[in-house]
Protein backbone atom coordinates (compact mmCIF):
# COMPACT_ATOMS: atom_id res chain seq x y z
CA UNK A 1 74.52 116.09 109.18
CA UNK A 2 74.31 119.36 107.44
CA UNK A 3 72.01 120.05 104.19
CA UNK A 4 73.21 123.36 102.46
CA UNK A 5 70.54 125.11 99.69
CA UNK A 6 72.49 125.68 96.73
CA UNK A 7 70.41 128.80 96.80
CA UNK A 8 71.80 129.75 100.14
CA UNK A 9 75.77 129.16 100.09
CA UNK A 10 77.70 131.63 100.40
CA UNK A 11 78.74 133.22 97.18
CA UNK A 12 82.23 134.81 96.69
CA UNK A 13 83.66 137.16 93.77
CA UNK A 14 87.17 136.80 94.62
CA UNK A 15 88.24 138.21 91.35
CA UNK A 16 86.69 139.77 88.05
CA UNK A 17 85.15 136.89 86.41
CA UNK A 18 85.79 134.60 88.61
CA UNK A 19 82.44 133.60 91.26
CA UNK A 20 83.13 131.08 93.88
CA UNK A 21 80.17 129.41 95.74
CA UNK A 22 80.97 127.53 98.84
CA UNK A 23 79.05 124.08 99.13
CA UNK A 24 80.73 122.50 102.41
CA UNK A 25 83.83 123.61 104.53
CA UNK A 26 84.90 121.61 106.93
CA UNK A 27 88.27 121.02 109.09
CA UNK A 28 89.09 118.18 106.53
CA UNK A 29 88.02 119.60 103.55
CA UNK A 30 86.32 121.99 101.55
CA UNK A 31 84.40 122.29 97.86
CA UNK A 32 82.99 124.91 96.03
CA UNK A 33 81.56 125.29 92.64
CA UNK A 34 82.63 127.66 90.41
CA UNK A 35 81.91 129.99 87.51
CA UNK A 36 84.76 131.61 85.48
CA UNK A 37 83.69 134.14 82.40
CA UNK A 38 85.77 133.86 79.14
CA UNK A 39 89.39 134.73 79.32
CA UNK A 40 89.58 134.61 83.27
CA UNK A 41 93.31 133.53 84.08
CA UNK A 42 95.26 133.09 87.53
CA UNK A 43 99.00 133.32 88.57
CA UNK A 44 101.26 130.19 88.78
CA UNK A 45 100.49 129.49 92.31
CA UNK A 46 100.87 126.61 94.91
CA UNK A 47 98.64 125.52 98.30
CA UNK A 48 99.37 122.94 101.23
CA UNK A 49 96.08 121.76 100.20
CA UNK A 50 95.53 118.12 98.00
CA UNK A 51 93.27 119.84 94.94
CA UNK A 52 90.71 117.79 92.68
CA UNK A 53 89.12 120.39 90.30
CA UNK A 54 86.35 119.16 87.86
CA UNK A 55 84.76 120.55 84.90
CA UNK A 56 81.33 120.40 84.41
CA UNK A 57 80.79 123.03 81.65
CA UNK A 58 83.12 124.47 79.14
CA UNK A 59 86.69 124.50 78.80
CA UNK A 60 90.06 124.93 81.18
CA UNK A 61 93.79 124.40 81.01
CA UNK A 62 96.67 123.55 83.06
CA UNK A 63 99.48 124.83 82.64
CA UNK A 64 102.45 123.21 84.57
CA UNK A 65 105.98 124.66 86.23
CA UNK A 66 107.48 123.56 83.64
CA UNK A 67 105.24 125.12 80.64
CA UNK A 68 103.60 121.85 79.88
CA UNK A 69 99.92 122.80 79.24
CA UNK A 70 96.79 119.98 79.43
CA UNK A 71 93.57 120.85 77.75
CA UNK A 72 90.60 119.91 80.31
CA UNK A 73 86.47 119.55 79.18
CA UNK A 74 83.22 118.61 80.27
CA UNK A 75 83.59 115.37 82.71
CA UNK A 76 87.22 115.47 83.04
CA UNK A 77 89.47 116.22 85.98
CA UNK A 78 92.89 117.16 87.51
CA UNK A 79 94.69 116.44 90.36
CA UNK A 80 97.14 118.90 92.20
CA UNK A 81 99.65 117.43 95.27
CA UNK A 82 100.51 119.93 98.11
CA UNK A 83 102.45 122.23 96.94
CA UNK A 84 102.29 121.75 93.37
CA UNK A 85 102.57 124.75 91.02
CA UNK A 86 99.98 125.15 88.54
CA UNK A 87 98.10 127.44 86.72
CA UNK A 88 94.47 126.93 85.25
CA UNK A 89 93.21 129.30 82.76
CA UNK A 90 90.08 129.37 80.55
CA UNK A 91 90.39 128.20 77.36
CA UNK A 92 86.73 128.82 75.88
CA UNK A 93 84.61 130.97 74.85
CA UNK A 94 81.95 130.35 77.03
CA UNK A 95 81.84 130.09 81.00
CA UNK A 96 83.52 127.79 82.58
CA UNK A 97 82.09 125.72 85.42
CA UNK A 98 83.28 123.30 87.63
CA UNK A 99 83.61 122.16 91.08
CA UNK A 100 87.32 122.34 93.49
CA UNK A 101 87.76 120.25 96.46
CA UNK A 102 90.57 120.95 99.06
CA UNK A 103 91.80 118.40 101.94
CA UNK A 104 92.62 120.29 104.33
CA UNK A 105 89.91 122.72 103.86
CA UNK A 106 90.69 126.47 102.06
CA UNK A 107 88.92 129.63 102.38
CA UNK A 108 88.69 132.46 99.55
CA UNK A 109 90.48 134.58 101.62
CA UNK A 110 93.87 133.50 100.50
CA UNK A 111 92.65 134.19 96.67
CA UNK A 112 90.95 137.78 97.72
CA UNK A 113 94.64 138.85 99.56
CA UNK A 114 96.61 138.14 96.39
């Protein structure tokens, strides 16, 4: 058994608005919690990983491969398969927090090289 101090994670900026706190990594899978400031936005990307993202605070969307955009808030959550492209952007005016698990596990690292 490990117990992690949300105080003591380790904390990650891997881009401008965009902090990353890691709560567990293992070999099977990994989840952090997340803050993203108004406006933050990522590439149409894709990851071997399974992804379960969930919003706790504010408001995200998805937008699909093909253009199809889903509005996401407080309590709800989105699945990603391996390999999926997606995109998730903020959509409010307020930060955005919310918690992503991986299976396998991911680091920041991939997010920091791109």
């Amino acid at each position: 058994m490990k117990i992690m101090s949300f105080q003591d994670v380790n904390t990650e900026e891997p881009k401008p608005g965009w902090t990353r706190l890691s709560l567990a990594h293992a070999k099977n899978f990994s989840i952090a919690y997340f803050y993203r400031s108004a406006g933050h936005t990522w590439p149409q990307h894709q990851h071997p990983s399974e992804k379960v993202t969930i919003i706790i605070q504010g408001k995200m969307k998805v937008v699909c491969s093909d253009g199809t955009e889903h509005a996401l808030g407080q309590g709800d959550s989105v699945y990603f398969a391996p390999n999926e492209m997606h995109r998730i952007e903020h959509a409010g005016t307020e930060q955005a927090v919310g918690i992503d698990i991986f299976s396998p596990a991911r680091s920041c690292d991939l997010w920091m090289n791109q």
